[in-house]
C-alpha atoms as a PDB file:
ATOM      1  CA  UNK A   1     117.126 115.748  88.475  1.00  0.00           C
ATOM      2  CA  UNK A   2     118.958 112.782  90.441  1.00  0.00           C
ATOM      3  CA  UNK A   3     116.671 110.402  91.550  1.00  0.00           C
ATOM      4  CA  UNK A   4     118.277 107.809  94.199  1.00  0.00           C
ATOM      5  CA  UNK A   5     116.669 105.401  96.029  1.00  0.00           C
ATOM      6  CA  UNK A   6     118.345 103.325  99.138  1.00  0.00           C
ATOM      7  CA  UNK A   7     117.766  99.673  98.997  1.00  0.00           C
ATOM      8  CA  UNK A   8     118.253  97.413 101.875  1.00  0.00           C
ATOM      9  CA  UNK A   9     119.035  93.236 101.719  1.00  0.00           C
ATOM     10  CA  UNK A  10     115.703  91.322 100.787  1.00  0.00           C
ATOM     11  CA  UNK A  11     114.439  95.019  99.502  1.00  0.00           C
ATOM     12  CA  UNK A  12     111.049  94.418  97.280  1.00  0.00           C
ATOM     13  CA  UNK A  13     111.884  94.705  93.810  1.00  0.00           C
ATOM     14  CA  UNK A  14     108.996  96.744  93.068  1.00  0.00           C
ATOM     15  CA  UNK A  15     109.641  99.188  95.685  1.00  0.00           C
ATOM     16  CA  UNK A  16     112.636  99.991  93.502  1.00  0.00           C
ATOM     17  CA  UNK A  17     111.959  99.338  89.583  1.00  0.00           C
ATOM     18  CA  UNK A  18     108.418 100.323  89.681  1.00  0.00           C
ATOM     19  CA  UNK A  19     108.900 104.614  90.838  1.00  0.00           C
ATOM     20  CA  UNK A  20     112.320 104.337  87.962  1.00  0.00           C
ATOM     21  CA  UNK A  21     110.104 103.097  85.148  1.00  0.00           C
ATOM     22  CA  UNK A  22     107.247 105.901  86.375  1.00  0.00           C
ATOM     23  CA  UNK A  23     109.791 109.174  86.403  1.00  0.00           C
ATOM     24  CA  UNK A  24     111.224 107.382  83.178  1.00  0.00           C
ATOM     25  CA  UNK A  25     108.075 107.239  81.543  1.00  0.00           C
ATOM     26  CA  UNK A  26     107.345 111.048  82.544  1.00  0.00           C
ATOM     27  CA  UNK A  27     110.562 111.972  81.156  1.00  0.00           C
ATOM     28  CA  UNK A  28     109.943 109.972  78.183  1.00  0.00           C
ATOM     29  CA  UNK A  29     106.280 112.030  77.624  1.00  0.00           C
ATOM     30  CA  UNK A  30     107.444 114.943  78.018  1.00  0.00           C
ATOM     31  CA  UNK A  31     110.155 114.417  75.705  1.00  0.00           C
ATOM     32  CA  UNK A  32     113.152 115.477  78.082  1.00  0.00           C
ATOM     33  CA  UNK A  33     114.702 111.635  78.180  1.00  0.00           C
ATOM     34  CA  UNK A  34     117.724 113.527  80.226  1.00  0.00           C
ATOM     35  CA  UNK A  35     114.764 114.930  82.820  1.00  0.00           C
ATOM     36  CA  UNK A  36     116.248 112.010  85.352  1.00  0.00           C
ATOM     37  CA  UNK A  37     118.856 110.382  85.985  1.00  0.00           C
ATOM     38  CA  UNK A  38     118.798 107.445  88.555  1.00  0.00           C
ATOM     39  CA  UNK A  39     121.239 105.793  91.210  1.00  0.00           C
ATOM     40  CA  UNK A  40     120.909 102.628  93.361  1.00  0.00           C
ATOM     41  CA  UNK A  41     122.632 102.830  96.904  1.00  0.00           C
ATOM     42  CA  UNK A  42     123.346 100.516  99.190  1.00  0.00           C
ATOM     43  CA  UNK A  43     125.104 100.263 102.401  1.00  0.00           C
ATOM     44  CA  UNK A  44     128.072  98.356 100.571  1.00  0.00           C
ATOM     45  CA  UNK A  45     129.805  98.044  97.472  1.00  0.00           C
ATOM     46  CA  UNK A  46     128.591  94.573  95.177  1.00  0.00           C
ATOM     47  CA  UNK A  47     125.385  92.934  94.302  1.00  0.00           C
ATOM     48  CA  UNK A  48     122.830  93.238  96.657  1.00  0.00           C
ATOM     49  CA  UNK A  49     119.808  90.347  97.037  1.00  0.00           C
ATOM     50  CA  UNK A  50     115.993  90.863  96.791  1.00  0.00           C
ATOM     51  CA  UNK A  51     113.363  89.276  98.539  1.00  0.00           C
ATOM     52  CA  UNK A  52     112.536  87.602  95.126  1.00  0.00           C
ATOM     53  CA  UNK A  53     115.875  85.851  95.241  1.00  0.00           C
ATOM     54  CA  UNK A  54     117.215  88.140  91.924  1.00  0.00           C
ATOM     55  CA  UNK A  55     120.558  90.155  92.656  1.00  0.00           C
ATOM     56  CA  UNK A  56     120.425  93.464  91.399  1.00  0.00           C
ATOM     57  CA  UNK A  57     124.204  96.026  91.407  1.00  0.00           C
ATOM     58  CA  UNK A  58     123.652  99.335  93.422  1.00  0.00           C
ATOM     59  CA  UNK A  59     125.342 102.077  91.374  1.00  0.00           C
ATOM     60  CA  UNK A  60     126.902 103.271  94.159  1.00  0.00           C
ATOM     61  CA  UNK A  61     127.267 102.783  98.297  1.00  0.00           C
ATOM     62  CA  UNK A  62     126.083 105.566 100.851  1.00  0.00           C
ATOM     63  CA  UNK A  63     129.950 106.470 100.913  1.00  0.00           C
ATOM     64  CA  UNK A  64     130.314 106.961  97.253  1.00  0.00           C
ATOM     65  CA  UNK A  65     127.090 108.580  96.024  1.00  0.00           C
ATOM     66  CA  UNK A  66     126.722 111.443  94.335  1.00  0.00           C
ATOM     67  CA  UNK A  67     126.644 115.157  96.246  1.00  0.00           C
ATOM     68  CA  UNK A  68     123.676 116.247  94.051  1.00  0.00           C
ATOM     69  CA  UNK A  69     120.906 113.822  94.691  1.00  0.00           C
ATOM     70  CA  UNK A  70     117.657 115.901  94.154  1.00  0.00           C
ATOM     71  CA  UNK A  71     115.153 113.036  95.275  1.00  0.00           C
ATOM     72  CA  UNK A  72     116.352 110.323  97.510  1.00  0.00           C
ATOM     73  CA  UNK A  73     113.598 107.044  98.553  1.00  0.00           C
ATOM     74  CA  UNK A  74     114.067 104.722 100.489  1.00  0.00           C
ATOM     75  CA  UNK A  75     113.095 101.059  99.466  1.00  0.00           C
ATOM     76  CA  UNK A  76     110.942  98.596 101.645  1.00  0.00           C
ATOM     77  CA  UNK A  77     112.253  95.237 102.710  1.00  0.00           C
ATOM     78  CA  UNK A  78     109.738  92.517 104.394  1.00  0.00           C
ATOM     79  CA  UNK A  79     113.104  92.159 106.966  1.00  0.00           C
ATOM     80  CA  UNK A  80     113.532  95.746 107.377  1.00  0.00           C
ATOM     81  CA  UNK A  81     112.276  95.874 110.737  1.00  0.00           C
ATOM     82  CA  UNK A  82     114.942  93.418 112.386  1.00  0.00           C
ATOM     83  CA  UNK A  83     117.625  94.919 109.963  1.00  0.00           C
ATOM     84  CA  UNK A  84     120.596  96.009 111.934  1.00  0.00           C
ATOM     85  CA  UNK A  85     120.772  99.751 110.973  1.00  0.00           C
ATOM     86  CA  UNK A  86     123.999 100.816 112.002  1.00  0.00           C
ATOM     87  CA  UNK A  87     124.821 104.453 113.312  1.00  0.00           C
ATOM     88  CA  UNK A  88     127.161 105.319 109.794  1.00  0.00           C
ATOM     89  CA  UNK A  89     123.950 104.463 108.043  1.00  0.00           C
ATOM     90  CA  UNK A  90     121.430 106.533 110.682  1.00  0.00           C
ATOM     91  CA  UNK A  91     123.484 109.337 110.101  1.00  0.00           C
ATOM     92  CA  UNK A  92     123.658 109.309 106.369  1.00  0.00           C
ATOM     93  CA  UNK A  93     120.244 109.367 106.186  1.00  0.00           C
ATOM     94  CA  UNK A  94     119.991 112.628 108.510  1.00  0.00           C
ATOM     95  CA  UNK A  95     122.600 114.636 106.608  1.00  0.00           C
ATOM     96  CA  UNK A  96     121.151 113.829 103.292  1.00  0.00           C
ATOM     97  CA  UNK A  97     118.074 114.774 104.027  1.00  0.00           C
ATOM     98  CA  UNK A  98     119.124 117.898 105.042  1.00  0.00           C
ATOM     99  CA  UNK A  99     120.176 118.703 101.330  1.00  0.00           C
ATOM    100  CA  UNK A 100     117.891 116.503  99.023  1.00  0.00           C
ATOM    101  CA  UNK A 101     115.181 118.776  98.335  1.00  0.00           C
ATOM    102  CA  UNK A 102     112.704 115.591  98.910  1.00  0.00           C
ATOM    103  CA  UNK A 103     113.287 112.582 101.099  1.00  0.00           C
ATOM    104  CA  UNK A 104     110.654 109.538 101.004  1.00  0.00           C
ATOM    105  CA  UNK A 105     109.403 106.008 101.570  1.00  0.00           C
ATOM    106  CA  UNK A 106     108.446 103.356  99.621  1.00  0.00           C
ATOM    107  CA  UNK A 107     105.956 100.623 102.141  1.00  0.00           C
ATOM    108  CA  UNK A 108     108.209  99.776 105.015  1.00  0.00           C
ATOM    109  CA  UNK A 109     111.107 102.566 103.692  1.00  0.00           C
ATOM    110  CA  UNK A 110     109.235 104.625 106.102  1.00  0.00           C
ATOM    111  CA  UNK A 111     110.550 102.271 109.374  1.00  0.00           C
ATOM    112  CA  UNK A 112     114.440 103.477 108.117  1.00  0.00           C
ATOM    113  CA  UNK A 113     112.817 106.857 108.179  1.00  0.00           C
ATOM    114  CA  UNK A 114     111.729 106.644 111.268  1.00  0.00           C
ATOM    115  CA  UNK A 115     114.170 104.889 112.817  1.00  0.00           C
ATOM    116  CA  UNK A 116     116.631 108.206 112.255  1.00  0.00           C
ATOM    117  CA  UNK A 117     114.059 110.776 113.564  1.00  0.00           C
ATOM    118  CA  UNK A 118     113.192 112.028 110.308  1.00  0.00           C
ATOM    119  CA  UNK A 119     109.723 111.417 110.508  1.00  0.00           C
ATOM    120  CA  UNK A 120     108.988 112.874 114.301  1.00  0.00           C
ATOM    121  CA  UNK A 121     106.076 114.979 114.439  1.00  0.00           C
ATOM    122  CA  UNK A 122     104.662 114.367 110.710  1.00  0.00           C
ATOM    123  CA  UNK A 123     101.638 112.245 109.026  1.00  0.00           C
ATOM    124  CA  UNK A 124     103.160 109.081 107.310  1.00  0.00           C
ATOM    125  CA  UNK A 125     101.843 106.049 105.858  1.00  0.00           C
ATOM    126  CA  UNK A 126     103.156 102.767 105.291  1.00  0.00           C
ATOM    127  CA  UNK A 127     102.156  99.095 104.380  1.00  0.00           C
ATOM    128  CA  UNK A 128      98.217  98.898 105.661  1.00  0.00           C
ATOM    129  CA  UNK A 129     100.465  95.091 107.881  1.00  0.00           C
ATOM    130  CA  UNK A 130     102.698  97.602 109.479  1.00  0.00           C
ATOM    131  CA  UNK A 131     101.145 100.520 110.035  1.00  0.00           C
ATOM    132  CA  UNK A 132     100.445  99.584 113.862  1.00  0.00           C
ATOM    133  CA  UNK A 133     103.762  98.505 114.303  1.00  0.00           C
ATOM    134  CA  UNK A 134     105.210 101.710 113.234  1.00  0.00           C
ATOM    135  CA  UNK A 135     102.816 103.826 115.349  1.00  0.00           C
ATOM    136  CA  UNK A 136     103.477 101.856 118.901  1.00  0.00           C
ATOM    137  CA  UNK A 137     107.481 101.983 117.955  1.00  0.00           C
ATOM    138  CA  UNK A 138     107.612 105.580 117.158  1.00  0.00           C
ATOM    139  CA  UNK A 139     104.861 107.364 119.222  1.00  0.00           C
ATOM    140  CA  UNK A 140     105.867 111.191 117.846  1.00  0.00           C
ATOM    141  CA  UNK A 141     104.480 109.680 114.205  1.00  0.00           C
ATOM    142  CA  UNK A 142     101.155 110.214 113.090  1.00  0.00           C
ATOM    143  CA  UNK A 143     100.421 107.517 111.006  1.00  0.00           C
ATOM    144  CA  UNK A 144      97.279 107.110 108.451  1.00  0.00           C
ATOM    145  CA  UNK A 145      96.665 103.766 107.335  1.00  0.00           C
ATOM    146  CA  UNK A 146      94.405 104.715 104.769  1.00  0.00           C
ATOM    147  CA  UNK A 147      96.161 106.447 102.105  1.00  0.00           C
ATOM    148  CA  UNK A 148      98.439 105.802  99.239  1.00  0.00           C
ATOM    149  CA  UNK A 149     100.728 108.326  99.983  1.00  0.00           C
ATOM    150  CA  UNK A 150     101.100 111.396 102.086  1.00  0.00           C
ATOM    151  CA  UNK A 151     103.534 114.856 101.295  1.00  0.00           C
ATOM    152  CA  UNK A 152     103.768 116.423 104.766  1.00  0.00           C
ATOM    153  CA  UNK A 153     106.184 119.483 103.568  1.00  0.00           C
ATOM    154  CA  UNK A 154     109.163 118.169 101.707  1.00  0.00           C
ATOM    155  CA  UNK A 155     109.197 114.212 103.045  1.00  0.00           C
ATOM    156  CA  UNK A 156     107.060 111.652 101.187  1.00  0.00           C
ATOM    157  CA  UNK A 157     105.627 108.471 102.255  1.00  0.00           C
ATOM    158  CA  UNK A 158     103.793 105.922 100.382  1.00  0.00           C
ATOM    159  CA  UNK A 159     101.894 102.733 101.150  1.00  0.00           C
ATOM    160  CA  UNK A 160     102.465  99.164 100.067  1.00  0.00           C
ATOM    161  CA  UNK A 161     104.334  98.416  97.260  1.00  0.00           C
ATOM    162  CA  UNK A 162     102.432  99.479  94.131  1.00  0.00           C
ATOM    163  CA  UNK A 163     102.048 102.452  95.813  1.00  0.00           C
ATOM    164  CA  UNK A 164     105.655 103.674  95.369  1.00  0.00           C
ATOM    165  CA  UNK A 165     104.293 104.067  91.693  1.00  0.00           C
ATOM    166  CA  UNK A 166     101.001 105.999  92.401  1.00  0.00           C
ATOM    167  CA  UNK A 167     103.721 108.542  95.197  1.00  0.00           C
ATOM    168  CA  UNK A 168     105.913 108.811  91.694  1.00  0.00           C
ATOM    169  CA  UNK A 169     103.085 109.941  89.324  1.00  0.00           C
ATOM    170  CA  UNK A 170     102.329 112.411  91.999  1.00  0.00           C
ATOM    171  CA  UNK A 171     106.349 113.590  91.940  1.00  0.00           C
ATOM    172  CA  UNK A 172     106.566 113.479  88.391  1.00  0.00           C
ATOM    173  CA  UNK A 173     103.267 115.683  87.678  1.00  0.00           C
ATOM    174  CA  UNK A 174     104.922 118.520  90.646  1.00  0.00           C
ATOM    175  CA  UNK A 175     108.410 118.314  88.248  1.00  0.00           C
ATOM    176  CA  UNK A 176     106.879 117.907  84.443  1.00  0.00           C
ATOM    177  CA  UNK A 177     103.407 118.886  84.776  1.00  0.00           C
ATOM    178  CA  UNK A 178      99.629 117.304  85.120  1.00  0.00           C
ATOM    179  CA  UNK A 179      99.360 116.920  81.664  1.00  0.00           C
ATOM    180  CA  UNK A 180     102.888 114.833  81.383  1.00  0.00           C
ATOM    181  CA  UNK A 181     101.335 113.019  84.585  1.00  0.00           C
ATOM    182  CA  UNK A 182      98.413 112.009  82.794  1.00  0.00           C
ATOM    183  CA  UNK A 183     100.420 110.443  79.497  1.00  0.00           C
ATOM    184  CA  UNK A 184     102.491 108.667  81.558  1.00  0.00           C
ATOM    185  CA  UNK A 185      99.358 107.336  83.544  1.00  0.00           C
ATOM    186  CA  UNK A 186      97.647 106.284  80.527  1.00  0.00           C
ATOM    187  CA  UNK A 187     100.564 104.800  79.016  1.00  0.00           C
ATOM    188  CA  UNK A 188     101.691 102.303  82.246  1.00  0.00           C
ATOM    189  CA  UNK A 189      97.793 101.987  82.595  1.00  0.00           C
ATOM    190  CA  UNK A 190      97.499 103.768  86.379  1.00  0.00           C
ATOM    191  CA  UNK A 191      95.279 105.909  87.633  1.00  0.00           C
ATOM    192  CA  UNK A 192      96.244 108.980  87.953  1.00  0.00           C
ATOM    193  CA  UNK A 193      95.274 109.355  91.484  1.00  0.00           C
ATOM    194  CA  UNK A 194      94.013 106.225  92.626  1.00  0.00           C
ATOM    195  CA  UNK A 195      90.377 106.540  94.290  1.00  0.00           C
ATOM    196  CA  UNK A 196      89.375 104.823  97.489  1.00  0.00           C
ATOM    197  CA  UNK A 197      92.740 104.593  99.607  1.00  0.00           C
ATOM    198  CA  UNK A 198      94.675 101.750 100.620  1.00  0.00           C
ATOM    199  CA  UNK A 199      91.434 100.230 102.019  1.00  0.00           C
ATOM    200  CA  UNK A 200      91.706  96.859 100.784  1.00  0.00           C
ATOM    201  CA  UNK A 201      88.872  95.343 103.088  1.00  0.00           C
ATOM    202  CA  UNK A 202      89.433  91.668 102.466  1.00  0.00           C
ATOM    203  CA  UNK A 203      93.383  91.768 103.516  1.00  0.00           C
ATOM    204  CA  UNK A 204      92.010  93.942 106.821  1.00  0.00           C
ATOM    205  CA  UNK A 205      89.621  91.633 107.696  1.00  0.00           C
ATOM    206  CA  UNK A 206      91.689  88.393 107.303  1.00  0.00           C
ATOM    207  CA  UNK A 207      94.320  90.328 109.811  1.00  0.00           C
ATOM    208  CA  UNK A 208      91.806  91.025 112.053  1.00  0.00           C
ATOM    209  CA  UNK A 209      90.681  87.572 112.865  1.00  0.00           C
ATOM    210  CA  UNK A 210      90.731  86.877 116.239  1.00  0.00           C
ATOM    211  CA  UNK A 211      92.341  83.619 117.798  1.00  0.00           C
ATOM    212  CA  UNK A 212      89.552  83.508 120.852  1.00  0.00           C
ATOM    213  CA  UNK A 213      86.788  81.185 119.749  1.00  0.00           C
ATOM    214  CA  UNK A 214      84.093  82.809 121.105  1.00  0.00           C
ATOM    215  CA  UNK A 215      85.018  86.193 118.944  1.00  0.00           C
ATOM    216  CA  UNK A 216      85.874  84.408 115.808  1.00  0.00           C
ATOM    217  CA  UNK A 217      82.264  82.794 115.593  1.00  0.00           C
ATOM    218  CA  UNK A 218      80.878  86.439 116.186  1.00  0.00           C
ATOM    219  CA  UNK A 219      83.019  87.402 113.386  1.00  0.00           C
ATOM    220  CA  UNK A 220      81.954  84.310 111.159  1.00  0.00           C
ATOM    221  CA  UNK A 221      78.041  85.071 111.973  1.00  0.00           C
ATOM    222  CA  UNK A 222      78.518  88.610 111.146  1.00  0.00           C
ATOM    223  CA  UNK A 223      80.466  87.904 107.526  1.00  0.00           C
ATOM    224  CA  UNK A 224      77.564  85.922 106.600  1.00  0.00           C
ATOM    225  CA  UNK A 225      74.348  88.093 108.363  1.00  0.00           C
ATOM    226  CA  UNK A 226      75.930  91.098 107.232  1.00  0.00           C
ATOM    227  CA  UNK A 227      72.124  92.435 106.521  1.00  0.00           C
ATOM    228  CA  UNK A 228      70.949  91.566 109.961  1.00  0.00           C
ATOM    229  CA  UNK A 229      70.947  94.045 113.163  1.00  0.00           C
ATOM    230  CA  UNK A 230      74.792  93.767 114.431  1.00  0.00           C
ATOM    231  CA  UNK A 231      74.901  96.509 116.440  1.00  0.00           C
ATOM    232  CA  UNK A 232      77.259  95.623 119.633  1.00  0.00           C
ATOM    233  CA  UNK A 233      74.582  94.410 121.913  1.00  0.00           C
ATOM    234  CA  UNK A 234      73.645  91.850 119.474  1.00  0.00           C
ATOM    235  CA  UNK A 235      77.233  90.420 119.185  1.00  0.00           C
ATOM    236  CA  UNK A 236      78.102  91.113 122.885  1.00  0.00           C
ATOM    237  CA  UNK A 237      75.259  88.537 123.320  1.00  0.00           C
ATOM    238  CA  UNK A 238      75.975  85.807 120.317  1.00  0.00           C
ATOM    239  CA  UNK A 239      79.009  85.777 122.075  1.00  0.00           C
ATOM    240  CA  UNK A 240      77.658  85.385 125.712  1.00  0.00           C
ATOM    241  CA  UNK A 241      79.263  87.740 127.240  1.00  0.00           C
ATOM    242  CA  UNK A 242      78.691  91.536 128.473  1.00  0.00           C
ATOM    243  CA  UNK A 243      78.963  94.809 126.472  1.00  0.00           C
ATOM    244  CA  UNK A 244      81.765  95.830 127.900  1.00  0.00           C
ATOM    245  CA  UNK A 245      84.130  92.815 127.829  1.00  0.00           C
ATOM    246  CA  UNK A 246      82.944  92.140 124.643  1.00  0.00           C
ATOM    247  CA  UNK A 247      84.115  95.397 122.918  1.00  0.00           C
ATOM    248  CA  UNK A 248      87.502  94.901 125.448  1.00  0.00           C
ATOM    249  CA  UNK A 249      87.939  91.624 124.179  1.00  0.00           C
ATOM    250  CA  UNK A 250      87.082  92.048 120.355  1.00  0.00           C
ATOM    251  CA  UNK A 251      89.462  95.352 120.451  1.00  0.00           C
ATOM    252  CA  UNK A 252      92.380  93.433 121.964  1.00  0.00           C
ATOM    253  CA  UNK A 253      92.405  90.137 119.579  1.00  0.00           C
ATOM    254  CA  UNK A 254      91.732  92.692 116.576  1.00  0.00           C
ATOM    255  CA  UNK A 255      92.771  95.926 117.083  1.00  0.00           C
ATOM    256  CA  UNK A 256      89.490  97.436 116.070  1.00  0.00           C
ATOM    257  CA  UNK A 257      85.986  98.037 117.922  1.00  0.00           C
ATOM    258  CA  UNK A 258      83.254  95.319 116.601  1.00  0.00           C
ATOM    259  CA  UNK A 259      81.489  98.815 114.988  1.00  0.00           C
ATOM    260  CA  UNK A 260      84.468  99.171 112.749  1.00  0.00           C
ATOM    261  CA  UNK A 261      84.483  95.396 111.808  1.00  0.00           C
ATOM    262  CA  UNK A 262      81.146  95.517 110.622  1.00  0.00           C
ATOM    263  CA  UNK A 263      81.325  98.504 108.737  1.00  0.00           C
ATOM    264  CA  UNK A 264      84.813  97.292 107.075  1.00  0.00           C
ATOM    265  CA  UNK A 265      82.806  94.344 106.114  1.00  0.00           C
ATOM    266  CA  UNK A 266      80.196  95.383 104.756  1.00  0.00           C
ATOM    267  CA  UNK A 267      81.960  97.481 102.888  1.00  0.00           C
ATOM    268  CA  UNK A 268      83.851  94.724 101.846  1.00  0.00           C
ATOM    269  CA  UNK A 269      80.793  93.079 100.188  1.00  0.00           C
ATOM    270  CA  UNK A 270      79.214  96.131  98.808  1.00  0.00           C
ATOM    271  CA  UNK A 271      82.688  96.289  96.622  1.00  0.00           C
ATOM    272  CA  UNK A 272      82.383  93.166  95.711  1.00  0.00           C
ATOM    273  CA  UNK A 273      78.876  93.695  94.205  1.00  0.00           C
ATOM    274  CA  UNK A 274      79.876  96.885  92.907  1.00  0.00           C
ATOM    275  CA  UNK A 275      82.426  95.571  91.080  1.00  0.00           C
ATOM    276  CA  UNK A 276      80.399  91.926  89.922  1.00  0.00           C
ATOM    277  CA  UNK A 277      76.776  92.698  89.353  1.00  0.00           C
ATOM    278  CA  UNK A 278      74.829  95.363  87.648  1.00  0.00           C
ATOM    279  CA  UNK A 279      72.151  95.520  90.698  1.00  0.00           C
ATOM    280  CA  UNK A 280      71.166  98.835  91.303  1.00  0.00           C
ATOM    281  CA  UNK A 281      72.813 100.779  94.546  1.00  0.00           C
ATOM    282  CA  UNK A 282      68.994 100.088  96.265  1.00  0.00           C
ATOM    283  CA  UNK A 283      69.799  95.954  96.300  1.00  0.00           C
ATOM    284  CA  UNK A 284      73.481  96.515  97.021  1.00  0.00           C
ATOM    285  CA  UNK A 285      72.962  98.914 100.446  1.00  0.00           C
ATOM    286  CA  UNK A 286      70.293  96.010 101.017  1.00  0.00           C
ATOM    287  CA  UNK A 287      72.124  93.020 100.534  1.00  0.00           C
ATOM    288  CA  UNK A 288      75.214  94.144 102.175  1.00  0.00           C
ATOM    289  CA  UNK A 289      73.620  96.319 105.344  1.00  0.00           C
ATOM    290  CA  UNK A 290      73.636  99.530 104.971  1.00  0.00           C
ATOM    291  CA  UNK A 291      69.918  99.829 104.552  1.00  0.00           C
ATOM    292  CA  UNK A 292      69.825 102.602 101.807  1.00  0.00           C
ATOM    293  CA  UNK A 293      71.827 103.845  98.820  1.00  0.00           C
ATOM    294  CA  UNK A 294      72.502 106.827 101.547  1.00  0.00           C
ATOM    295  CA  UNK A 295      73.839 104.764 103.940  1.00  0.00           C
ATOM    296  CA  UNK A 296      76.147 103.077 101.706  1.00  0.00           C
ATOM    297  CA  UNK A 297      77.339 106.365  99.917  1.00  0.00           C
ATOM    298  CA  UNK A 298      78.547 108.051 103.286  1.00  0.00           C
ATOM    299  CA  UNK A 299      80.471 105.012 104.265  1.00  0.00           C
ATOM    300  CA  UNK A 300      81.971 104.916 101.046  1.00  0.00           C
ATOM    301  CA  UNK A 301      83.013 108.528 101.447  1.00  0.00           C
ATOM    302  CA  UNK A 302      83.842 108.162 104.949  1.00  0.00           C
ATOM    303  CA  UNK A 303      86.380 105.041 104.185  1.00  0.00           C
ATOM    304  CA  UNK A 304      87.164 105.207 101.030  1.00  0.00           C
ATOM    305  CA  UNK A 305      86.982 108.889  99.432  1.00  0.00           C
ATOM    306  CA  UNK A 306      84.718 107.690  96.623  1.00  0.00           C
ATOM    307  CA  UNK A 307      81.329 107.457  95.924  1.00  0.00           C
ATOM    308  CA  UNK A 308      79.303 103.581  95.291  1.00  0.00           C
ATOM    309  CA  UNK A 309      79.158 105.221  91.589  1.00  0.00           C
ATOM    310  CA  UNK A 310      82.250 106.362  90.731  1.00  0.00           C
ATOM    311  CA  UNK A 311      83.452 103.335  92.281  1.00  0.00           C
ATOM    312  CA  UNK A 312      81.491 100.874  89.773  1.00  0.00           C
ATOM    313  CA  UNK A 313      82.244 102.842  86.987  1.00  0.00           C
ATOM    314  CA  UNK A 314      86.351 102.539  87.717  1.00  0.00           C
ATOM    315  CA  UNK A 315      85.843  98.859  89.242  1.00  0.00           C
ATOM    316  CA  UNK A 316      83.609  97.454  87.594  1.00  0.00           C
END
């Protein structure tokens, strides 16, 4: 099976190496070293520059690659969405899709995707920073946020970075098997399936600090109160101003409702004692808001897929 994947200039280098060395290792455990066979394309022929500053060779350019390209990614570039994607390139990417039998992403990949109206009308993901962007750009996407990577029928799209791995492991156990999977998991030291999303709390609640004073002190109050009453009244009021303009206000500097910011947060620190301390799931709900162990389990399962237990025993 040919796997290609399509890099772009300042392309993450991870994005690329890290899906090769997971279908190599499956090949590898399941002793067919010939399973795959790889290619690196790029728009033109010669070395091509990642955002690390190391030059890596493309095998081949989008006019010379292979006819028989059974998997084809694309690669995610911090630049890639002020690239100038030219029309050869757009339409490339349509015909080859229409005879790879699967076509994905890896993090911002998906904007290339998108960009030639392959991804119109499906669920995607993407990088948890760009997820927004892609939405408002290309309104016939459904886009999920939360997830490592998403199969909707035969196109694949996978979160940031790292998670071009996890959307491989998934790839290689649907061509070699679970148990093949779950050697080549244990032997690059990944999960299998990885629990709890894309939900990394801290990096969501760092982007969604507000720049208005008044809002950034209620956010401040509620990192470090995070066991006191917060619903929106309270804050509306800490921050003098009405329910209403309040939750306008809060939702416009931060793209979420103040409900969602608290829960994200306290989430955020019940994680972090999870994953830290031994105290039992009583102190934890307590110290970090939600009351009860019941009240932190369905958040947990709500965000993150995962119960507070299984959690600790993974994380901790």
């Amino acid at each position: 099976m040919r796997v290609a994947v399509l890099l772009f200039p300042g392309f993450q280098m991870l994005d690329v190496m890290g899906p090769i060395d997971v279908f190599s290792e499956g090949a590898r455990q399941a002793g067919r070293p010939d399973a795959y066979s790889f290619e690196l394309i790029a728009m033109e022929s010669g070395p091509i520059t990642a955002s690390n500053g190391l030059p890596l060779l493309p095998t081949c350019t989008i006019d010379t690659a292979p006819a028989d390209i059974d998997t084809l990614l694309v690669a995610g570039s911090p630049s890639i969405e002020s690239l100038d994607m030219t029309q050869r390139l757009l339409d490339w990417l349509q015909q080859r899709a229409a005879c790879v039998r699967r076509l994905g992403s890896v993090c911002t990949g998906a904007f290339a995707l998108a960009r030639a109206g392959l991804l119109d009308g499906r669920r995607v993901t993407t990088h948890w920073n760009s997820s927004e962007r892609l939405a408002r750009r290309y309104p016939l996407i459904r886009v999920e946020q939360d997830q490592i990577y998403i199969r909707d029928g035969s196109v694949y799209t996978s979160a940031g970075v790292s998670a071009g791995m996890d959307l491989a492991l998934a790839l290689v156990e649907e061509d070699l098997g679970r148990e093949v999977a779950m050697k080549a998991a244990r032997e690059l030291v990944m999960f299998l399936k990885r629990p709890g999303g894309q939900s990394q709390f801290s990096a969501h609640l760092a982007a969604q600090t507000s720049e208005r004073d008044s809002i950034r002190d209620v956010q401040a109050w509620v990192l470090e109160n995070l066991n006191q009453d917060l619903h929106v009244e309270q804050l509306a009021a800490r921050a003098g101003m009405s329910v209403r303009t309040f939750t306008r206000q809060f939702k416009q500097d931060t793209g979420v409702t103040p409900a969602d910011f608290v829960e994200g947060a306290r989430i955020d620190a019940a994680r972090r004692l999870l994953e830290d301390t031994a105290n039992p799931l009583k102190r934890v709900a307590a110290w970090s808001g939600f009351g009860g162990p019941n009240g932190l389990r369905r958040a947990f399962m709500r965000r993150l897929g995962i119960s507070p237990v299984d959690y600790r025993s993974r994380f901790q």
